[in-house]
Protein backbone atom coordinates (compact mmCIF):
# COMPACT_ATOMS: atom_id res chain seq x y z
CA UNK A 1 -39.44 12.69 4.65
CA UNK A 2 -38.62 12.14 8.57
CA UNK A 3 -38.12 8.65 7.25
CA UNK A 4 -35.67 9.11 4.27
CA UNK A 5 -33.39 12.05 7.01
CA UNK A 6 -33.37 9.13 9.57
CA UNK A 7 -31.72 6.66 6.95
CA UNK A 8 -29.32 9.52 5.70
CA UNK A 9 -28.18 10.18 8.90
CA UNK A 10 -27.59 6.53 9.57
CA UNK A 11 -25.25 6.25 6.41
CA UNK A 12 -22.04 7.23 7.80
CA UNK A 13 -22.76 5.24 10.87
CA UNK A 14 -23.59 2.08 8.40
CA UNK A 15 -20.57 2.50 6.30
CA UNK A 16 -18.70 2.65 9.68
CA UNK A 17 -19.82 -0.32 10.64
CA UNK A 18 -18.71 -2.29 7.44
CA UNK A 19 -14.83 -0.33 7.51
CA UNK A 20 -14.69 -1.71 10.83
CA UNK A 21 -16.26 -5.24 10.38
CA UNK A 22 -13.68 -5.61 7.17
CA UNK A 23 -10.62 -5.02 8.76
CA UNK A 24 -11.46 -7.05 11.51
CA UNK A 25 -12.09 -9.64 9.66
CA UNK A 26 -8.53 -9.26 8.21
CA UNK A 27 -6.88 -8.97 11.85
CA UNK A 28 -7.91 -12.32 12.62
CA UNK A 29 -5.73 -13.69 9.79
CA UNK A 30 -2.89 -11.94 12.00
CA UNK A 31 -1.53 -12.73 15.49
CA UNK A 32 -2.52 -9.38 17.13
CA UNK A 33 -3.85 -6.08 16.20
CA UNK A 34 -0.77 -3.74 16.31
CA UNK A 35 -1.37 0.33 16.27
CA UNK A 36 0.86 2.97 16.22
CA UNK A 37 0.35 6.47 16.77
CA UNK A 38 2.46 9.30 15.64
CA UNK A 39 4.23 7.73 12.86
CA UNK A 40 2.44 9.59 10.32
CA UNK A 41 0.31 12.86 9.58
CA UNK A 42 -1.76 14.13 7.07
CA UNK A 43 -1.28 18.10 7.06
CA UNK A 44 0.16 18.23 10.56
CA UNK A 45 -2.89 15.68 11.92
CA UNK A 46 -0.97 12.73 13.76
CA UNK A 47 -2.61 9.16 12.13
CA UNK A 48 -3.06 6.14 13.19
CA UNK A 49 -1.03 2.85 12.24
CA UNK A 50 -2.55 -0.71 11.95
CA UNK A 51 -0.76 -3.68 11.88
CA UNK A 52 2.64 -5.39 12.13
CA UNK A 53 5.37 -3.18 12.51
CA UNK A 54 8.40 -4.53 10.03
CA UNK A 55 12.00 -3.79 10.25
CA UNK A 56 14.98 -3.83 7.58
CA UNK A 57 16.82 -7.32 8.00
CA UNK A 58 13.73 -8.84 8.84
CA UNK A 59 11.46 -10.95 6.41
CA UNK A 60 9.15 -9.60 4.70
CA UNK A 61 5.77 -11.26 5.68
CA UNK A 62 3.31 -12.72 2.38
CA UNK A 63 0.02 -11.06 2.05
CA UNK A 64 -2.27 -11.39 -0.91
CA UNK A 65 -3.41 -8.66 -2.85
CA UNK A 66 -5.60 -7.78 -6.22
CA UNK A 67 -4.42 -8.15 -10.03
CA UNK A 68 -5.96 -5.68 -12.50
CA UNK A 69 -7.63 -8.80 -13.82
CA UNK A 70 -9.14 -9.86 -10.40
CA UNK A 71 -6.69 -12.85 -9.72
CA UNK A 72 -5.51 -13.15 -6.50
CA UNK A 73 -1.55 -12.30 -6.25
CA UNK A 74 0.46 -13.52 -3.05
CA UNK A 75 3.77 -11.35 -2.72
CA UNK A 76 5.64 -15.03 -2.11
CA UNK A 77 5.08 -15.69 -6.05
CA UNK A 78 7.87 -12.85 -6.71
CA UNK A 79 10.45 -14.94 -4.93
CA UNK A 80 13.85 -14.85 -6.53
CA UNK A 81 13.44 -11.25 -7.63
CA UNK A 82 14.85 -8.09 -5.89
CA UNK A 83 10.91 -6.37 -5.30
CA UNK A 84 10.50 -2.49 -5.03
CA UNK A 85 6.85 -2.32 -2.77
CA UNK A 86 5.27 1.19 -3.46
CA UNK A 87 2.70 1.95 -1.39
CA UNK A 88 0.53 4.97 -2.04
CA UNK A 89 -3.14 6.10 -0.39
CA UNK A 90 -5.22 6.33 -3.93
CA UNK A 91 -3.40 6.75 -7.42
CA UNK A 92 -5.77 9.06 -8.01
CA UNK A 93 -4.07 12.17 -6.26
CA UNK A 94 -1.44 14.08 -7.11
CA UNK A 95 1.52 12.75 -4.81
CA UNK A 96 0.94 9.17 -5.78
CA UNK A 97 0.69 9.70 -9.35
CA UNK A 98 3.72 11.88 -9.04
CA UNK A 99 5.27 8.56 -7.44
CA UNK A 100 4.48 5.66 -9.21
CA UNK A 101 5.25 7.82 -12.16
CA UNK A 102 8.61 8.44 -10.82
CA UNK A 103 9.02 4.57 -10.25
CA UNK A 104 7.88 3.68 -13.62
CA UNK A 105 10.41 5.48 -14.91
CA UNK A 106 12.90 3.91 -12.25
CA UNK A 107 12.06 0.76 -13.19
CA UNK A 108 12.03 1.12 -17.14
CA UNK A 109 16.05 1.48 -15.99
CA UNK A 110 16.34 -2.23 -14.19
CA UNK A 111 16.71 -5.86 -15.29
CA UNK A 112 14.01 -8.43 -15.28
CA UNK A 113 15.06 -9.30 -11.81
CA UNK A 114 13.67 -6.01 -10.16
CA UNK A 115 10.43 -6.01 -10.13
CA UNK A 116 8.10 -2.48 -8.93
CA UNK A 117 4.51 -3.09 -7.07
CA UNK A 118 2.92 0.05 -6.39
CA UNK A 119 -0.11 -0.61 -3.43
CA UNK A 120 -3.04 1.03 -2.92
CA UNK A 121 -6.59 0.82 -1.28
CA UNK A 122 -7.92 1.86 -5.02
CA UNK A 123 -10.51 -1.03 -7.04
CA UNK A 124 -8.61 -2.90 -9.74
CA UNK A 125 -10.54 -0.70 -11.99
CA UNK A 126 -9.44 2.17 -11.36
CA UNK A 127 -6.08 0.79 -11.16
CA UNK A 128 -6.05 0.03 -14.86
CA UNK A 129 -8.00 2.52 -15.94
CA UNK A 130 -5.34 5.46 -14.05
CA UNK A 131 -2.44 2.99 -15.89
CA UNK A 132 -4.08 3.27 -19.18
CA UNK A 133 -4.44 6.95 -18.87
CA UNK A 134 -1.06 7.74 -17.53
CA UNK A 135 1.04 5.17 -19.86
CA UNK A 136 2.47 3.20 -17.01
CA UNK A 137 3.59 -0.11 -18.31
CA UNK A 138 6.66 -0.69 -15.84
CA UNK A 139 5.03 -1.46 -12.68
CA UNK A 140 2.56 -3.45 -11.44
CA UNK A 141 -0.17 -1.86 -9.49
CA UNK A 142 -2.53 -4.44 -7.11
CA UNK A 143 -5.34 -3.77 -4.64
CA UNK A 144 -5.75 -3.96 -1.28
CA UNK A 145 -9.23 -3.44 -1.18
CA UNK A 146 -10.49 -6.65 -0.63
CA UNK A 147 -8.91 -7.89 2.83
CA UNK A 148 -6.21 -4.81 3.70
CA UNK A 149 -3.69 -7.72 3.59
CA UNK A 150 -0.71 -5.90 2.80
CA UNK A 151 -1.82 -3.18 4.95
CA UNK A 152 -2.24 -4.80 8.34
CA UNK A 153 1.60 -7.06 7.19
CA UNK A 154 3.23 -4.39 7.00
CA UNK A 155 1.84 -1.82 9.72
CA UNK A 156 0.85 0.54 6.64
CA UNK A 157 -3.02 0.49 7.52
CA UNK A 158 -4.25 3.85 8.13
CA UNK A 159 -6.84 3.44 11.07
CA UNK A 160 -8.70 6.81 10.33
CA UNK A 161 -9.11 6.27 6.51
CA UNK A 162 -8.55 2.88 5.89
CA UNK A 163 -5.78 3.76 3.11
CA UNK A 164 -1.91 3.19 2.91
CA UNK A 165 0.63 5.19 3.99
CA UNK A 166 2.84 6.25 2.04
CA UNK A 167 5.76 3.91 2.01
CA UNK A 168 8.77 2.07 0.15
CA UNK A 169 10.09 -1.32 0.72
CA UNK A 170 12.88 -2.63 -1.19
CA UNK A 171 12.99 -6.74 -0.59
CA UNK A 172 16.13 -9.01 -1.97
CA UNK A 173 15.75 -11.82 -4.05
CA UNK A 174 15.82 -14.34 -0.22
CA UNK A 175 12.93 -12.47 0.82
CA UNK A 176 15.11 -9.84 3.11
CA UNK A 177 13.42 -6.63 4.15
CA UNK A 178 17.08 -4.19 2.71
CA UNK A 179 15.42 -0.75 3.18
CA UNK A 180 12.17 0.35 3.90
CA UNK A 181 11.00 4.20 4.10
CA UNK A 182 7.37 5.17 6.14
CA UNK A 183 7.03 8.73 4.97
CA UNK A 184 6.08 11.01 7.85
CA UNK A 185 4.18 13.23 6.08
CA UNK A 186 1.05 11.50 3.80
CA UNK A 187 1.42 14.87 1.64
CA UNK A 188 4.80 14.39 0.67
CA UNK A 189 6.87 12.43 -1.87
CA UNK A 190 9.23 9.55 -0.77
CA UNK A 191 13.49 9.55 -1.30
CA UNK A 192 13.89 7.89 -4.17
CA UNK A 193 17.32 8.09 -4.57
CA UNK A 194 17.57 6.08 -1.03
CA UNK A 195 15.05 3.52 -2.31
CA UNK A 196 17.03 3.32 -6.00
CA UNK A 197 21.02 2.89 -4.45
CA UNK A 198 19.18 0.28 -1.83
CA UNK A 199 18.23 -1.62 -5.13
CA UNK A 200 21.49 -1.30 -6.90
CA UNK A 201 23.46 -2.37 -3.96
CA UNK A 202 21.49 -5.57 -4.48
């Protein structure tokens, strides 16, 4: 019994251990380990930030993320194409399914030169199976499970959780950060209208 507390105890420490070992492993894929604090909160609780900050005007950097069919898909593939990035902590609460709802709907309204990715920490499993459920044939959803690759490229990494922020990137067809939106508040829903005229002005 003293045996089986000791190695329950030890769990959170373990899985610890592994979040940290993973995302480390991604940061050496990128020039330096970047954090921010105070960009974000969840409920009033300031959050930490991981990664590259990017800025509008800038280009956008390539990471590589997770299909629903386990290939690997680099963001550099959608070149040519005017890209919506939607990034969202887990589809599976209320807020994100409110928003990638919202930009299925958006995007049911552009040309085949738009193209929406909605981003999240979730498995490709879920991913399909929250798609399936909730009709969502519009956009795209891909994982960043596997390396935190779009994450740490974008400064979106949530240090504490090891989620996304919630976050909007609009990128032209050259590969141009045009607008970009970090919401403050993890609870709360992005401007879409911002995000949509950014996309029609291109």
């Amino acid at each position: 019994m003293n045996g089986l507390k000791l190695s329950m105890a030890m769990r959170p420490v373990i899985f610890g251990c592994v979040a940290t070992f993973t995302i480390c492993g991604c940061a050496a894929k990128e020039t330096d380990m970047v954090e921010r604090k105070g960009v974000i909160t969840m409920k009033g609780n300031p959050l930490t930030l991981m990664g590259n900050e990017v800025k509008v005007g800038k280009k956008a950097p390539d990471f590589e993320v997770v299909a629903n069919d386990l290939s690997a898909v680099k963001f550099s593939s959608f070149a040519g194409k005017v890209c919506i990035i939607s990034s969202v902590p887990s589809l599976d609460t209320p807020v994100c399914d409110i928003q990638t709802r919202r930009f299925n709907e958006e995007a049911g309204k552009l040309g085949g030169n738009v193209v929406v990715l909605t981003i999240s920490m979730d498995l490709p499993f879920a991913q399909k199976r929250w798609c399936g459920s909730a009709g969502v044939k519009n956009v795209q959803t891909l994982s960043d499970h596997r390396d935190a690759s779009f994450g740490l490229a974008f400064g979106v990494l949530i240090k504490e959780l090891r989620l996304l922020a919630r976050a909007v990137f609009v990128v032209d067809k050259q590969g141009t950060i045009r607008y970009m939106q970090i919401v403050p508040e993890l609870t709360k829903e992005p401007d879409y209208d911002a995000a949509m005229k950014a996309v029609k002005a291109l």
